[in-house]
C-alpha atoms as a PDB file:
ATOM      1  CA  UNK A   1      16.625  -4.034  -5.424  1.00  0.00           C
ATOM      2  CA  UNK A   2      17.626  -7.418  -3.868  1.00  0.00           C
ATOM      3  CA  UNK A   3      15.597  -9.654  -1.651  1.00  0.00           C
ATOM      4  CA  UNK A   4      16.882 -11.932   1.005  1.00  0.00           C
ATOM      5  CA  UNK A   5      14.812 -15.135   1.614  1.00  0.00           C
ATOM      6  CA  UNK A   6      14.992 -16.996   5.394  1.00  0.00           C
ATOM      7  CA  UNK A   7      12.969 -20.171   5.813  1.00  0.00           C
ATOM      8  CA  UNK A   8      11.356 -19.733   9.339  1.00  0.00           C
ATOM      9  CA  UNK A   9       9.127 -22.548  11.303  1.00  0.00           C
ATOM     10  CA  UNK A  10       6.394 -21.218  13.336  1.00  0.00           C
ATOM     11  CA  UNK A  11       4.060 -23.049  15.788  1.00  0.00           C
ATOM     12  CA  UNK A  12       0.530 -22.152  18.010  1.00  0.00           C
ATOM     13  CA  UNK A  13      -1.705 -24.248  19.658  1.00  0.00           C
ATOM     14  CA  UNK A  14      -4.659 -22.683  17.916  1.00  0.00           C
ATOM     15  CA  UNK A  15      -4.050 -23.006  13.875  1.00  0.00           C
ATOM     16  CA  UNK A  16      -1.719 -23.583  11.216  1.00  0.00           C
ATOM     17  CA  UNK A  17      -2.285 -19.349  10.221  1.00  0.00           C
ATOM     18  CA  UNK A  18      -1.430 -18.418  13.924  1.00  0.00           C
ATOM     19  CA  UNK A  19       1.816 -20.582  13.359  1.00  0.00           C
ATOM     20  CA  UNK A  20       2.565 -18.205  10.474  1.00  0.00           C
ATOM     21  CA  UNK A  21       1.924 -15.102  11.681  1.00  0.00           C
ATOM     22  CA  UNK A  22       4.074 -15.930  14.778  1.00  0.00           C
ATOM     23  CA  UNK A  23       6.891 -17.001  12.556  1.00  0.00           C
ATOM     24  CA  UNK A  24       7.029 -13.196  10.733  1.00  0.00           C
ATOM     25  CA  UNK A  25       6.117 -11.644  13.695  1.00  0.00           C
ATOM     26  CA  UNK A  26       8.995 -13.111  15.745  1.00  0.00           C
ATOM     27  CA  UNK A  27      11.198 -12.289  12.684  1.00  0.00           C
ATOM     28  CA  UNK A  28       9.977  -8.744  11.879  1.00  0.00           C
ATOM     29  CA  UNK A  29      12.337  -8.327  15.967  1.00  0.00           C
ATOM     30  CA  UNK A  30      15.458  -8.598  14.178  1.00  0.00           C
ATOM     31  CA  UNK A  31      14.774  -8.376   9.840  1.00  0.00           C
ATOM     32  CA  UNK A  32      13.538  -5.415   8.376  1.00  0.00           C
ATOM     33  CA  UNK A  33      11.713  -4.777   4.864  1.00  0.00           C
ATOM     34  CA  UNK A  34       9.406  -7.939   4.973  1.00  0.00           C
ATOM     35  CA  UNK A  35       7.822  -8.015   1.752  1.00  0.00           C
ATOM     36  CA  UNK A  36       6.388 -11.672   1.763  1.00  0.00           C
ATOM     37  CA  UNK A  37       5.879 -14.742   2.840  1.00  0.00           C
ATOM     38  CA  UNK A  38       5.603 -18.282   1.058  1.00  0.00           C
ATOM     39  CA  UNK A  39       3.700 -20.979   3.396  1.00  0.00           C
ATOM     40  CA  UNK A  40       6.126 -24.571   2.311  1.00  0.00           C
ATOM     41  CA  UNK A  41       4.068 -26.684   4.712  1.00  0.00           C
ATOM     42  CA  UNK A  42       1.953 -27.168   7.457  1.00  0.00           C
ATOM     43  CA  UNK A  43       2.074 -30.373  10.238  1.00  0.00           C
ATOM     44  CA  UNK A  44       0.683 -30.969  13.295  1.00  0.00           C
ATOM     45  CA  UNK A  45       1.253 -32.889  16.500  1.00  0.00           C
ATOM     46  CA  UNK A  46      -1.115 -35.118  17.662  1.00  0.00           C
ATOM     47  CA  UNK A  47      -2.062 -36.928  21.026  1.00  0.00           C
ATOM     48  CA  UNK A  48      -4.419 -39.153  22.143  1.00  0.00           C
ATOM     49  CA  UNK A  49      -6.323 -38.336  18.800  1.00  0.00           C
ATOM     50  CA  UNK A  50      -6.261 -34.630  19.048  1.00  0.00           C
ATOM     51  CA  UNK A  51      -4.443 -32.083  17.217  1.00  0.00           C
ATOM     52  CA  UNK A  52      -1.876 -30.250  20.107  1.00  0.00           C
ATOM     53  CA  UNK A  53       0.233 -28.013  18.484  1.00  0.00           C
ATOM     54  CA  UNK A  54       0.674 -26.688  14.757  1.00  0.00           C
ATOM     55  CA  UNK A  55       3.498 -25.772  13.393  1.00  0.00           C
ATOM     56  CA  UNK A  56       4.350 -23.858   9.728  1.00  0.00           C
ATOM     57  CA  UNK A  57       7.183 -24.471   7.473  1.00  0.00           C
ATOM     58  CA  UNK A  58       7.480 -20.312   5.359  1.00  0.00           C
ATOM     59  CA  UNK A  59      10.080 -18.372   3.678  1.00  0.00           C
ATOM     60  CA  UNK A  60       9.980 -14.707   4.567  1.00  0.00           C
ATOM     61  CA  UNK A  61      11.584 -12.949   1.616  1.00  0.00           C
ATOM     62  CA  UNK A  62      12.729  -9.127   2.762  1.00  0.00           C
ATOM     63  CA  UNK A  63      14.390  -6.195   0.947  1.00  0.00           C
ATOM     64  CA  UNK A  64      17.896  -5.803   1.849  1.00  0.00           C
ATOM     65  CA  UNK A  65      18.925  -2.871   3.102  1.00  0.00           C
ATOM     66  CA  UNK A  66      21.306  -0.773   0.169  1.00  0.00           C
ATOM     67  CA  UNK A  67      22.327   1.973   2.551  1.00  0.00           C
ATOM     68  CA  UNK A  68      24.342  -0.877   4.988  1.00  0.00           C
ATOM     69  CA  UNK A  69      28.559  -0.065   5.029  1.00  0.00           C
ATOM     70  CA  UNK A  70      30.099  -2.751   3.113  1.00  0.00           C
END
């Protein structure tokens, strides 16, 4: 078996694990066999004092696919 790794940023308004779940879900449109995810880092962005928007630095690591013409 070999695994592919992408490093993905994800962002939400809410939290840092809404940021990461919209990362793999927006990737699991195109990349099949997801079979983990390392979280890198999280930020945020801030105005006027209050958190706005957070955003999630992962690596989505996935099975590649053996059966694919070469």
């Amino acid at each position: 078996m070999t695994v592919k790794i992408l490093e993905l940023v994800g962002e939400s308004s809410n939290n840092w694990q809404e940021a990461a779940e919209n990362a793999v879900k927006d990737a699991s449109k195109t990349v099949r066999n997801i079979t983990g995810v390392e979280v890198l880092n999280n930020t945020a962005s801030v105005r006027a004092g209050k958190i706005i928007g957070y955003k999630t630095n992962i690596k989505v690591a996935f099975k590649v696919d053996e059966t694919a013409e070469r």
